[in-house]
C-alpha atoms as a PDB file:
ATOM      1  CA  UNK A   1      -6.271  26.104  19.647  1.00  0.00           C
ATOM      2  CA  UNK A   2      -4.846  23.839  22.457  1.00  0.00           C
ATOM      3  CA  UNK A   3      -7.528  24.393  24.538  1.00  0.00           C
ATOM      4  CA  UNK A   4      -9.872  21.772  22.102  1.00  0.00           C
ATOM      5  CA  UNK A   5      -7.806  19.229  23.666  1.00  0.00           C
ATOM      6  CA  UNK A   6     -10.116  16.406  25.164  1.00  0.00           C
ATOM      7  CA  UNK A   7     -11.234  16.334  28.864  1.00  0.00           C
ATOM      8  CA  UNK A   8      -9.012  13.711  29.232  1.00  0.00           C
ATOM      9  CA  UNK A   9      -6.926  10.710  28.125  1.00  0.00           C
ATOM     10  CA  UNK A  10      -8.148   7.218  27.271  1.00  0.00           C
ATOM     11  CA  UNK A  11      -5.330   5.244  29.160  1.00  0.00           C
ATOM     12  CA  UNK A  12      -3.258   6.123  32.359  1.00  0.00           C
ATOM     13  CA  UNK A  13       0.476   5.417  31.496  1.00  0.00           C
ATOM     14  CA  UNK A  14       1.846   2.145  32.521  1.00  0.00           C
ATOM     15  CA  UNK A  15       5.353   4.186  33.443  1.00  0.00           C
ATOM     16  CA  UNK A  16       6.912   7.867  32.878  1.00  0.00           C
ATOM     17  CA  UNK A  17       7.087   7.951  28.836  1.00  0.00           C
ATOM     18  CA  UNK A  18       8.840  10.370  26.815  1.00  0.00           C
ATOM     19  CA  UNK A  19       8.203  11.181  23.211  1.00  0.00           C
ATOM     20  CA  UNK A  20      11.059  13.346  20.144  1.00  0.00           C
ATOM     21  CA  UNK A  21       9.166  15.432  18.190  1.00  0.00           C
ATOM     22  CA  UNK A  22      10.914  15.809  14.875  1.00  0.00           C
ATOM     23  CA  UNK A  23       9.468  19.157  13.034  1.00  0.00           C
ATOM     24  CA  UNK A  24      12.061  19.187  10.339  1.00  0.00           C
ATOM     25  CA  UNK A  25      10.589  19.121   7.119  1.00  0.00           C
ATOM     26  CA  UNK A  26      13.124  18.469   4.016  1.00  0.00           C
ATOM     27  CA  UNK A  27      10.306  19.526   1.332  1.00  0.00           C
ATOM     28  CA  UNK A  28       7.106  21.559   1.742  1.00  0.00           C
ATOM     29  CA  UNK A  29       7.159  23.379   4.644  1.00  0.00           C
ATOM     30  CA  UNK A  30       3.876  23.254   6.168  1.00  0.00           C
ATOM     31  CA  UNK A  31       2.753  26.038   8.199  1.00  0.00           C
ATOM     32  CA  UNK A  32       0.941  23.822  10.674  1.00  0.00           C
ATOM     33  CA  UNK A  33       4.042  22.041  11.926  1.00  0.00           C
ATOM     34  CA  UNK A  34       4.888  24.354  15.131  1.00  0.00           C
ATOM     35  CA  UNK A  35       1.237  23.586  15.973  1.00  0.00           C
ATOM     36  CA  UNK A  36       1.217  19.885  16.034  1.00  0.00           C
ATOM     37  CA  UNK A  37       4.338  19.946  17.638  1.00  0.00           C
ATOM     38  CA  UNK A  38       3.091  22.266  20.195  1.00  0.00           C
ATOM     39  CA  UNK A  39       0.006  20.171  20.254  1.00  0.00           C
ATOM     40  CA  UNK A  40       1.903  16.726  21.369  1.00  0.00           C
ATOM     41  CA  UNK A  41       3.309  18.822  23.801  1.00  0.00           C
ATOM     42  CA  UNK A  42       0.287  20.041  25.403  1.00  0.00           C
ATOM     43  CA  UNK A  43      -0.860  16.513  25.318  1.00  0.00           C
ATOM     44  CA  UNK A  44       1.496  15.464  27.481  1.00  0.00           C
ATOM     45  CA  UNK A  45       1.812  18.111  30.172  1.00  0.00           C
ATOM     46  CA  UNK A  46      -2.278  18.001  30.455  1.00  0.00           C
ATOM     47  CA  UNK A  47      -2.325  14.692  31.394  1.00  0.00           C
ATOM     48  CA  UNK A  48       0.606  13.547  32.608  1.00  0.00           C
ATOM     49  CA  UNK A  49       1.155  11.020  30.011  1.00  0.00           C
ATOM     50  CA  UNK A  50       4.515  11.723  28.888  1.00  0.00           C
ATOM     51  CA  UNK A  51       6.863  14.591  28.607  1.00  0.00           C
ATOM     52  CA  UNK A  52       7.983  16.270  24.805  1.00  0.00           C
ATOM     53  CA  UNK A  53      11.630  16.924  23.517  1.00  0.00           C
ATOM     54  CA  UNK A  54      11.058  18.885  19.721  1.00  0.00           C
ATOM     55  CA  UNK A  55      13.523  18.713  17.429  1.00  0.00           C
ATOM     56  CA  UNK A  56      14.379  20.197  13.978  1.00  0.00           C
ATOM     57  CA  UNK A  57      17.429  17.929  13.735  1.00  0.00           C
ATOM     58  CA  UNK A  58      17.514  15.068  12.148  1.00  0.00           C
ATOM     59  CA  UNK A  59      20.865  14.130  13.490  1.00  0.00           C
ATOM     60  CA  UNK A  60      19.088  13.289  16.650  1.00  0.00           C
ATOM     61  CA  UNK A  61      17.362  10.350  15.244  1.00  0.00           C
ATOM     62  CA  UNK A  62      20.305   8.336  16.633  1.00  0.00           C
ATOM     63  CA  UNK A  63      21.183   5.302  18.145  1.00  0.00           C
ATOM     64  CA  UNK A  64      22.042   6.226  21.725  1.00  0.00           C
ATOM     65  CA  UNK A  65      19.518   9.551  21.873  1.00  0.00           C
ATOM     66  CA  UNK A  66      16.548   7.131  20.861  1.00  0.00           C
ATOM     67  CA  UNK A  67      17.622   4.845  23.631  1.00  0.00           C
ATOM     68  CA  UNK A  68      15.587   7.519  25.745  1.00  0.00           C
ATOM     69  CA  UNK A  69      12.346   7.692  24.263  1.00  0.00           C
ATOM     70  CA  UNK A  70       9.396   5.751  24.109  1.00  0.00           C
ATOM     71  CA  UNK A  71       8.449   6.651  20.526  1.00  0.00           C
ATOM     72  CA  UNK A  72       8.954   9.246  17.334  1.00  0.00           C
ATOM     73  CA  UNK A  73       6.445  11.908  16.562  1.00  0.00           C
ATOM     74  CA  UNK A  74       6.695  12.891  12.820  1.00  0.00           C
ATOM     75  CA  UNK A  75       5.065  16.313  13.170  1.00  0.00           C
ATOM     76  CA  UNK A  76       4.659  16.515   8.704  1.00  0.00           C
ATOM     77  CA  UNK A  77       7.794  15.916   7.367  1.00  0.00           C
ATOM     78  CA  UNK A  78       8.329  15.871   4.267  1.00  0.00           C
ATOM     79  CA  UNK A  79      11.216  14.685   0.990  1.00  0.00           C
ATOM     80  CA  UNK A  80      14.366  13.105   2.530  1.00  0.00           C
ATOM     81  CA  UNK A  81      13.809  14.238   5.638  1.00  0.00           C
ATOM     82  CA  UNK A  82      16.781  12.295   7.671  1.00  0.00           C
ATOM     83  CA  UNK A  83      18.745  12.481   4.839  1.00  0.00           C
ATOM     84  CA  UNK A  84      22.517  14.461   5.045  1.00  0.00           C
ATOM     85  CA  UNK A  85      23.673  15.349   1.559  1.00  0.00           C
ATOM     86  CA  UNK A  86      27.380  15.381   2.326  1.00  0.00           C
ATOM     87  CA  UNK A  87      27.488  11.757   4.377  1.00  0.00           C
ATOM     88  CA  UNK A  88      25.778   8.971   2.851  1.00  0.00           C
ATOM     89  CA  UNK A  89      27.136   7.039   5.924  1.00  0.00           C
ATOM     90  CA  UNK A  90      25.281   9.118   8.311  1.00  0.00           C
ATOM     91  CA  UNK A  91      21.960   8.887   6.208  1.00  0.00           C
ATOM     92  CA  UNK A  92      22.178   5.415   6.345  1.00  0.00           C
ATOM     93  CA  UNK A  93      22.492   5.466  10.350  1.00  0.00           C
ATOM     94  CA  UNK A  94      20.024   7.358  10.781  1.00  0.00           C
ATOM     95  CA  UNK A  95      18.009   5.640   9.066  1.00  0.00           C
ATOM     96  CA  UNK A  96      18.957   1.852  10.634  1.00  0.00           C
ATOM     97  CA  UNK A  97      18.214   3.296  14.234  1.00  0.00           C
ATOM     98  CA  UNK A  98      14.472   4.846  13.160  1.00  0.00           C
ATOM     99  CA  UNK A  99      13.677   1.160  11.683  1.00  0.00           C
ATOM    100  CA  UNK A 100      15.430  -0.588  14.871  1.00  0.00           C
ATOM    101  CA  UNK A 101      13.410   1.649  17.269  1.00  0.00           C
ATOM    102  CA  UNK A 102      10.041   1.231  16.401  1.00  0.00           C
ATOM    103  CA  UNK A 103      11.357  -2.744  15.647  1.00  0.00           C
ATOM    104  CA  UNK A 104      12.658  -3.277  18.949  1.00  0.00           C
ATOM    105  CA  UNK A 105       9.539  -2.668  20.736  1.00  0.00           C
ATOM    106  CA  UNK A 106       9.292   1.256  20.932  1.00  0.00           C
ATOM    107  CA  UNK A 107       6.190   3.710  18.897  1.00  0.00           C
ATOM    108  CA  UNK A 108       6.095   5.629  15.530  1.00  0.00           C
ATOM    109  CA  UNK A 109       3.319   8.434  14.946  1.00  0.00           C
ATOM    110  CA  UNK A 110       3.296  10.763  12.459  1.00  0.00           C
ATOM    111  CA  UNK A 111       0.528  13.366  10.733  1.00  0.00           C
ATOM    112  CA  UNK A 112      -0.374  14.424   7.194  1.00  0.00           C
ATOM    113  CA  UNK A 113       2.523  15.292   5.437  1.00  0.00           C
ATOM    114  CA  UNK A 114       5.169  12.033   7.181  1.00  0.00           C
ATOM    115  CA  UNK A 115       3.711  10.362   4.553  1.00  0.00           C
ATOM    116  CA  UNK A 116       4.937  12.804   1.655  1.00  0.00           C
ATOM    117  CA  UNK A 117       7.936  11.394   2.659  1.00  0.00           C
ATOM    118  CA  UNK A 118      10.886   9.215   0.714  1.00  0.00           C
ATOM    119  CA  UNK A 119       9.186   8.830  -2.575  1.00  0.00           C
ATOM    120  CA  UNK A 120       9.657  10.733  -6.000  1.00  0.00           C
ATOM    121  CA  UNK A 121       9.115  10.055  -9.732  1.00  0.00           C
ATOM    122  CA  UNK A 122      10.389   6.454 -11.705  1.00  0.00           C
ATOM    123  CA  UNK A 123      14.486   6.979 -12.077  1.00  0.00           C
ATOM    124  CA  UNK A 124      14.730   9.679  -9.389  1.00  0.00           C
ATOM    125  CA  UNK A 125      13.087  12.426  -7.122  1.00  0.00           C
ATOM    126  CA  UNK A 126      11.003  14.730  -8.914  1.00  0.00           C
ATOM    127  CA  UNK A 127       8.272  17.421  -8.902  1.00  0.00           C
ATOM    128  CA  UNK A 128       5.095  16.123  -7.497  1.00  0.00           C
ATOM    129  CA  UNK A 129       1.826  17.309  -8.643  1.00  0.00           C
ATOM    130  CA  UNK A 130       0.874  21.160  -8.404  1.00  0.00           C
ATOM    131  CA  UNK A 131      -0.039  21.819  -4.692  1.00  0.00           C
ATOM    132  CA  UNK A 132       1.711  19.396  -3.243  1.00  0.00           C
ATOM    133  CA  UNK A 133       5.413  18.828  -2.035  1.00  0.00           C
ATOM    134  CA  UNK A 134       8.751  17.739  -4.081  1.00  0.00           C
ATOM    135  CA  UNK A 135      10.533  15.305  -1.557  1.00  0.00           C
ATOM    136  CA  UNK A 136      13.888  15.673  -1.080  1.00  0.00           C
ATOM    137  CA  UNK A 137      13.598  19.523  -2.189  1.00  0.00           C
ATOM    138  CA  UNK A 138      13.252  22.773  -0.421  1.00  0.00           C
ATOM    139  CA  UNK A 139      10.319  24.956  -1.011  1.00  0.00           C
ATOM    140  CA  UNK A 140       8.871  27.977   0.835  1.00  0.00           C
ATOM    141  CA  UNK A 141       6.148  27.711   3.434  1.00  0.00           C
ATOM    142  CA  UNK A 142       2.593  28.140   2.218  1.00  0.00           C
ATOM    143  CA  UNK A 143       0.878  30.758   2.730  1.00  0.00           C
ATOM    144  CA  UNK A 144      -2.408  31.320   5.576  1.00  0.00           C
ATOM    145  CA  UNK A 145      -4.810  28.666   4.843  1.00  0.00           C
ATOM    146  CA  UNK A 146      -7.534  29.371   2.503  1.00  0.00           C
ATOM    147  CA  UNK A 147     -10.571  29.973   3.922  1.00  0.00           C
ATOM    148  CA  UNK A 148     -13.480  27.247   3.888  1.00  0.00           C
ATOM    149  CA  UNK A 149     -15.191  29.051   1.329  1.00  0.00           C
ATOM    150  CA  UNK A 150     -12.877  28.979  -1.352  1.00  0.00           C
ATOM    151  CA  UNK A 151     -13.697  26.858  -4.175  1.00  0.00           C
ATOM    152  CA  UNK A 152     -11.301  23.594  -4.365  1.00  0.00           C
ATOM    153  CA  UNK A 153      -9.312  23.234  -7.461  1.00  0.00           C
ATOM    154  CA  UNK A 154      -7.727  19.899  -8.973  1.00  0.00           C
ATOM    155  CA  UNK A 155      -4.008  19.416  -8.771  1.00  0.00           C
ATOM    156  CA  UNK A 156      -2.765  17.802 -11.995  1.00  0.00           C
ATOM    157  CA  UNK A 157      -1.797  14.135 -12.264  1.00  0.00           C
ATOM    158  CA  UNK A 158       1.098  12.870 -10.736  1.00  0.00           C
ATOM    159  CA  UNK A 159       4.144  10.683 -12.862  1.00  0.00           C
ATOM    160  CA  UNK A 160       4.874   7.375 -11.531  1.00  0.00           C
ATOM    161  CA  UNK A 161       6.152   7.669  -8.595  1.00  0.00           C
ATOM    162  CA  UNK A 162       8.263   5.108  -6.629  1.00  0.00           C
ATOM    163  CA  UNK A 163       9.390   4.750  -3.012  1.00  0.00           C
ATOM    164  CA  UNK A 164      13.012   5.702  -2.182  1.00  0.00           C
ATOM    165  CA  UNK A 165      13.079   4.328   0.848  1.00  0.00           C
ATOM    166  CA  UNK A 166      11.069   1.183   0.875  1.00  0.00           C
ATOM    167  CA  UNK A 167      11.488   0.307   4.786  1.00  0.00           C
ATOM    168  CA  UNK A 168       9.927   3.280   5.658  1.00  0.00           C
ATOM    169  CA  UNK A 169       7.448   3.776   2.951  1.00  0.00           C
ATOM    170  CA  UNK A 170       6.329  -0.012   4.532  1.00  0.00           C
ATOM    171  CA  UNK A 171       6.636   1.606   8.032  1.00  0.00           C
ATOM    172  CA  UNK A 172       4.179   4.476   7.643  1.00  0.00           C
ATOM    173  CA  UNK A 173       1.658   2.620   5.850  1.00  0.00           C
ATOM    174  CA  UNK A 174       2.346   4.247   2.023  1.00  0.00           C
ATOM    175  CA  UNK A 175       3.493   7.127   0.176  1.00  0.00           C
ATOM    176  CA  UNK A 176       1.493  10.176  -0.646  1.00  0.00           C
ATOM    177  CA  UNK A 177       0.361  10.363  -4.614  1.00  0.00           C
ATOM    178  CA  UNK A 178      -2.145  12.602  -4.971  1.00  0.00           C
ATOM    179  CA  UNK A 179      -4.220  15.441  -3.210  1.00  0.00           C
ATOM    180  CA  UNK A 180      -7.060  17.823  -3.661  1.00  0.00           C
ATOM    181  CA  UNK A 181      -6.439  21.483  -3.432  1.00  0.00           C
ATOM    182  CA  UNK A 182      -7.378  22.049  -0.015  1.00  0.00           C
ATOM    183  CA  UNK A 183     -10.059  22.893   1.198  1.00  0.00           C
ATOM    184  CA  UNK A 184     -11.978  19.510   0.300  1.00  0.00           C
ATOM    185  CA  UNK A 185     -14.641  18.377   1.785  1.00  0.00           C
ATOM    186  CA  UNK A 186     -14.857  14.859   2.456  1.00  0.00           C
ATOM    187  CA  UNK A 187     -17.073  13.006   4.615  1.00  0.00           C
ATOM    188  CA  UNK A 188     -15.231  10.724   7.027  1.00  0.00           C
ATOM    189  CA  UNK A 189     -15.974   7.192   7.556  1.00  0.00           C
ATOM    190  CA  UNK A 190     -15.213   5.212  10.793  1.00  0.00           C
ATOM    191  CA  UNK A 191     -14.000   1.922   9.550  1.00  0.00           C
ATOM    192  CA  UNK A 192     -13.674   0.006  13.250  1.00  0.00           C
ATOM    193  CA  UNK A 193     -16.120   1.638  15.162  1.00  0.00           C
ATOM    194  CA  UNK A 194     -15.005  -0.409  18.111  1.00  0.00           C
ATOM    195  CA  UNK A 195     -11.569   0.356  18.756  1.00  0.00           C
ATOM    196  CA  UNK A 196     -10.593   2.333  21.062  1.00  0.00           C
ATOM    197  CA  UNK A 197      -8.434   4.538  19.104  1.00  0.00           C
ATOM    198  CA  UNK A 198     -12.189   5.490  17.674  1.00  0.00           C
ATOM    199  CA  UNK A 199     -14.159   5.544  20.215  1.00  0.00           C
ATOM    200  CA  UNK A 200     -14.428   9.380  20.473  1.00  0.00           C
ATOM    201  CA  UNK A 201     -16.023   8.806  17.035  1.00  0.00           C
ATOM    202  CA  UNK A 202     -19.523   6.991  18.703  1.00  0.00           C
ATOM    203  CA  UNK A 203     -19.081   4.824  15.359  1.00  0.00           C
ATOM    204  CA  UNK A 204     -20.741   8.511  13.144  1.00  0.00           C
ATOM    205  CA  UNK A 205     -19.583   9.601  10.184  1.00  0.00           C
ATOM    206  CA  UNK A 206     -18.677  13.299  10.041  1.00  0.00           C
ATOM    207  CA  UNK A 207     -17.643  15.844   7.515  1.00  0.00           C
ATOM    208  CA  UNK A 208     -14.240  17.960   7.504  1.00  0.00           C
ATOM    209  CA  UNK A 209     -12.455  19.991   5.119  1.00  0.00           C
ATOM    210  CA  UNK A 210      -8.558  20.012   4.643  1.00  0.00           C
ATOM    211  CA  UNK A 211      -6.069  19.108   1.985  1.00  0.00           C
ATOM    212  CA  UNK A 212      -6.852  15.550   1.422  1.00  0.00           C
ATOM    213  CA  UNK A 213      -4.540  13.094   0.779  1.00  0.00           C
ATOM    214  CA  UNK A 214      -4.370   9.746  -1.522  1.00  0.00           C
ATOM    215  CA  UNK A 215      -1.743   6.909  -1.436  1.00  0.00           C
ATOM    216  CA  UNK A 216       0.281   5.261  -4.269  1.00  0.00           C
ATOM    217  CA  UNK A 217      -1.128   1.706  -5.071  1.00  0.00           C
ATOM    218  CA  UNK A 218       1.683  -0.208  -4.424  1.00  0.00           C
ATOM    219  CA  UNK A 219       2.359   1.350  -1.799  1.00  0.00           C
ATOM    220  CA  UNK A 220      -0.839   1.476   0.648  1.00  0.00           C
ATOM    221  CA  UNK A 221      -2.851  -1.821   1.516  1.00  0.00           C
ATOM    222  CA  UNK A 222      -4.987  -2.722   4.049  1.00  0.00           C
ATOM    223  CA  UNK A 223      -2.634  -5.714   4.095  1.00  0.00           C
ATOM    224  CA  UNK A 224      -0.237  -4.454   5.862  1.00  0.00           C
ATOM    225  CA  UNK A 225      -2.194  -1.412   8.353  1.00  0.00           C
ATOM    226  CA  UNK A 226      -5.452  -1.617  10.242  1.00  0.00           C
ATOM    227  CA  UNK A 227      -7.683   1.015   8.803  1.00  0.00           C
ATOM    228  CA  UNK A 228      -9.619   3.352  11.297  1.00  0.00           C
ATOM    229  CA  UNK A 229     -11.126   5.932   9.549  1.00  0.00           C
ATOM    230  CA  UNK A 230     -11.278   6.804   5.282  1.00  0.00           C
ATOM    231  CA  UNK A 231     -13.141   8.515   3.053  1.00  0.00           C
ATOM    232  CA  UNK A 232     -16.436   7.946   2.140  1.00  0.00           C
ATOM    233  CA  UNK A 233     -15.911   7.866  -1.161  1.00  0.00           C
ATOM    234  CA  UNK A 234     -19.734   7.032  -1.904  1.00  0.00           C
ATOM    235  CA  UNK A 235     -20.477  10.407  -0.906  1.00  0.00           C
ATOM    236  CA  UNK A 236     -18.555  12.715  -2.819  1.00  0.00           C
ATOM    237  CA  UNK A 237     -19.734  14.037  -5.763  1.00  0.00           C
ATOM    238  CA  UNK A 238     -18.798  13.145  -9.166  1.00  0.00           C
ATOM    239  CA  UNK A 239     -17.337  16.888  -9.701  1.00  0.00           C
ATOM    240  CA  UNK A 240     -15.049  16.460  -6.770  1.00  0.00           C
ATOM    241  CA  UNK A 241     -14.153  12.627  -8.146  1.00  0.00           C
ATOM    242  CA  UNK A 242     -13.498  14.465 -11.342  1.00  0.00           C
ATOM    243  CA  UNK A 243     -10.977  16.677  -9.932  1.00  0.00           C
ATOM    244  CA  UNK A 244      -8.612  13.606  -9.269  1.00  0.00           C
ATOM    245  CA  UNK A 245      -6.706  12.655 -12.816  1.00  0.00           C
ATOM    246  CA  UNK A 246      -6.985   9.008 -14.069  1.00  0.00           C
ATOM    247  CA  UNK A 247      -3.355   8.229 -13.432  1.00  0.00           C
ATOM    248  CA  UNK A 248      -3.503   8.564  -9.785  1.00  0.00           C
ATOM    249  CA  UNK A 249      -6.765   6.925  -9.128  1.00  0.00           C
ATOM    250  CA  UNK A 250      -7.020   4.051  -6.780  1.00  0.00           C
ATOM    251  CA  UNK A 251      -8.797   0.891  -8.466  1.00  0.00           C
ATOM    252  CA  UNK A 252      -9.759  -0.410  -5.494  1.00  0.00           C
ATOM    253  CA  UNK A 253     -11.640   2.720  -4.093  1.00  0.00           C
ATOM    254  CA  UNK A 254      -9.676   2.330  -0.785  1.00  0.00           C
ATOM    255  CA  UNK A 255      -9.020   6.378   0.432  1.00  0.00           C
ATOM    256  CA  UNK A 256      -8.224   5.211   4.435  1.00  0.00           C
ATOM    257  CA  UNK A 257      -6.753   8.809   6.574  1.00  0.00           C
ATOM    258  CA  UNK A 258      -5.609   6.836   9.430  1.00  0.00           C
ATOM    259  CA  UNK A 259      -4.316   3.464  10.494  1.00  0.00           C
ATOM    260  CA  UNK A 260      -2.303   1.712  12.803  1.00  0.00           C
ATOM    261  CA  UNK A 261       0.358  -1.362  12.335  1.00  0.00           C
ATOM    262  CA  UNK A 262       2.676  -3.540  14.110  1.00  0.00           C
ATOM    263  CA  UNK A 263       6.747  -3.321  12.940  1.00  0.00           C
ATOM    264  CA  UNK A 264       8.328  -5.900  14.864  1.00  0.00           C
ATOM    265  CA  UNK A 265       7.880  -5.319  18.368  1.00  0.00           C
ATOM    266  CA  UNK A 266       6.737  -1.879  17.501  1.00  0.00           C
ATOM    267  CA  UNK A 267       3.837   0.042  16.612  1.00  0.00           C
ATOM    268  CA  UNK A 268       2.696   3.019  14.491  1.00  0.00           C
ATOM    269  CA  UNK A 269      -0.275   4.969  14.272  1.00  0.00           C
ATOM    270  CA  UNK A 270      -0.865   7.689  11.417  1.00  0.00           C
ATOM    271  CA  UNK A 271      -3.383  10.318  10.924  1.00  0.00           C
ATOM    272  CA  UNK A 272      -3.433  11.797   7.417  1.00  0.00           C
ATOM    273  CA  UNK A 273      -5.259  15.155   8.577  1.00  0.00           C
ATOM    274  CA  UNK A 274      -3.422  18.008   9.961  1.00  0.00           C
ATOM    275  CA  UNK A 275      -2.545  20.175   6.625  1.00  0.00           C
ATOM    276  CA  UNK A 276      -4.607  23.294   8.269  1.00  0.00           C
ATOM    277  CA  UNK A 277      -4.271  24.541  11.575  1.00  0.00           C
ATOM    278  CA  UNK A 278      -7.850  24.309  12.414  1.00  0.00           C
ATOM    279  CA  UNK A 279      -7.639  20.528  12.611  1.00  0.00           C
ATOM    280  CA  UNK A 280      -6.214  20.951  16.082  1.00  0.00           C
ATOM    281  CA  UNK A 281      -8.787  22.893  16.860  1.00  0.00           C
ATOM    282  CA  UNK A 282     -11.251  20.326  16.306  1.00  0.00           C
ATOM    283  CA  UNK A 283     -11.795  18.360  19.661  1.00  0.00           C
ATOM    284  CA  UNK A 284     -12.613  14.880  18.258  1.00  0.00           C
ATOM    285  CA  UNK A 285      -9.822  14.484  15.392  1.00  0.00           C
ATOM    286  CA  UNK A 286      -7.662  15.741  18.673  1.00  0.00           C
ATOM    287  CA  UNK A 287      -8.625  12.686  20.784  1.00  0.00           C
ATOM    288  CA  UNK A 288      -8.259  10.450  18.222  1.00  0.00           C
ATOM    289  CA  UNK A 289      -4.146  11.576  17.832  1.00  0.00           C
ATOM    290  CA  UNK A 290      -3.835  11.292  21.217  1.00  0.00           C
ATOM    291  CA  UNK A 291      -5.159   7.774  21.453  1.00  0.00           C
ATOM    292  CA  UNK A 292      -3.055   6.749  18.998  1.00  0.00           C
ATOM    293  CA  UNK A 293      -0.056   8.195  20.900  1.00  0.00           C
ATOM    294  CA  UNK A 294      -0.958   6.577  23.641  1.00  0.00           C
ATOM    295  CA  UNK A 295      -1.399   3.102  21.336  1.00  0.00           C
ATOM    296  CA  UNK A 296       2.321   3.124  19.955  1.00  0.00           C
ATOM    297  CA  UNK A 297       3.539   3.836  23.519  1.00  0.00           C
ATOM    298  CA  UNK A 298       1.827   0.675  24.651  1.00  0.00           C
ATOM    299  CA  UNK A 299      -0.280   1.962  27.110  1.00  0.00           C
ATOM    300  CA  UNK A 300      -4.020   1.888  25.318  1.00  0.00           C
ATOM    301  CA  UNK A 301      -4.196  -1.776  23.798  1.00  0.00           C
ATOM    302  CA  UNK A 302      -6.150  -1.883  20.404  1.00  0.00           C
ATOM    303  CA  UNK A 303      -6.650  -4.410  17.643  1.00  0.00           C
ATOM    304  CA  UNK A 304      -3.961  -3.460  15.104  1.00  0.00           C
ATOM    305  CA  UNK A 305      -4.451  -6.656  12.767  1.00  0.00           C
ATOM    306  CA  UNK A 306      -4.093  -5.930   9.051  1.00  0.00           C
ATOM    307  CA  UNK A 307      -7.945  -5.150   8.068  1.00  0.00           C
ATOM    308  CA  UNK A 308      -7.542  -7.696   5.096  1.00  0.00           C
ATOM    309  CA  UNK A 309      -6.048 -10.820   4.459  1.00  0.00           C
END
């Protein structure tokens, strides 16, 4: 699959970068983390844009190991996923030197499931919908991916659900809430056909199937991120609409799948596709990431103003 890489990249780097890969995943394990991680890594060897370190330790999201990177790759992590059980105190630094990172002027990208991250039920951490992840909780990893044939199914409603760790839920741009039982088909809209993060896009929609995910309310608004692409939510039918319970609908209609934002100094980029290997195999989707990799390193300059006031 790394060979649908694009051609090449959108933005020489300004100087040597270096990006940490963190594949640890504290809830669902998906089985497409080795791949994205393998994919950043590709990236950066093909063109020369930066060179990979992947973790599965969370202990190295640290002060004085940051200090030599350029920014964080959150390859679908998932529940507490810094978190140590035994040391509150260590939590807590790790933690402070993810937010002081990205604030201090360095990058923050992260795929599908790093938004499934640091949120549970009302009063505590609880079981998500069907289909979907518990944070803070182990479970197995899935299974193959279902083929594109199989017929979607609709994961039950979700309780309230709150954000545990409020800095970060801000950081990424939301908490998960809801998704379809992959595969969905959704038609994909490009909401700033202009920037260059998009660009690979030639401002078309296009159609894609993987587990798609929606975002909690009060958590996700265009506010606070600069939407690229979302769902065209116009376009799918009122049996797939149907699928989604009442409680986790969005009244505003607003289903974005990637977005970039400013944190301090710092910048993020997130791209909520990824669930199933084959979106790495898809050449498009694959230049998008690596635009946006190259946006939160500060070498490809792009609007990232809050698409609404």
């Amino acid at each position: 699959m790394l060979d649908a890489l694009p051609d090449k990249a959108p933005a020489k780097p300004k100087q040597p970068r270096k990006i940490l890969v963190l594949a640890k995943a504290a809830g669902y394990v998906h089985s497409s983390i080795p791949l994205a991680a393998a994919t950043v890594d590709e990236m950066g060897k093909k063109y020369g844009t930066w060179t990979t370190t992947i973790t599965f330790n969370p202990a190295d999201i640290n002060e004085a190991n940051l200090r030599q990177y350029d920014a964080v790759f959150l390859a679908s992590t998932t529940g507490a996923f810094l978190d140590d059980p035994n040391d509150p105190a260590a939590t807590a630094a790790r933690q402070k030197a993810l937010l002081d990172f990205v604030r201090s002027g360095k990058g923050l990208a992260g795929v599908h499931a790093a938004t499934d991250s640091y949120h549970g039920r009302a009063g505590g951490r609880g079981t998500p919908p069907a289909g979907s992840a518990p944070s803070g909780a182990a479970a197995p990893a899935p299974a193959a991916s279902t083929p594109a044939t199989a017929a979607p199914a609709a994961a039950p409603a979700a309780a309230s659900q709150v954000g545990t760790w409020p800095e970060f839920n801000k950081l990424i741009g939301g908490f998960f809430k809801f998704h379809w039982v992959y595969p969905q088909v959704v038609t994909v809209k490009i909401d700033d056909p202009k920037n260059p993060l998009n660009v690979v896009f030639q401002g078309k929609e296009f159609q894609v199937h993987d587990e798609i995910y929606t975002y909690a309310q009060d958590s996700f608004s265009r506010k606070n991120v600069h939407v690229l692409t979302s769902i065209n939510y116009a376009k799918m039918s009122d049996a797939d609409k149907a699928k989604e319970p009442a409680a986790t609908k969005r009244t505003d209609g607003d289903y974005a799948l990637s977005w970039i934002r400013r944190e301090g100094k710092g910048r993020v980029f997130y791209e909520a596709l990824g669930h199933s290997e084959h979106i790495y195999s898809m050449t498009p989707i694959m230049a998008h990431v690596l635009a946006g990799l190259q946006y939160v390193l500060g070498d490809l300059p792009a609007d990232d103003s809050p698409s609404a006031k």
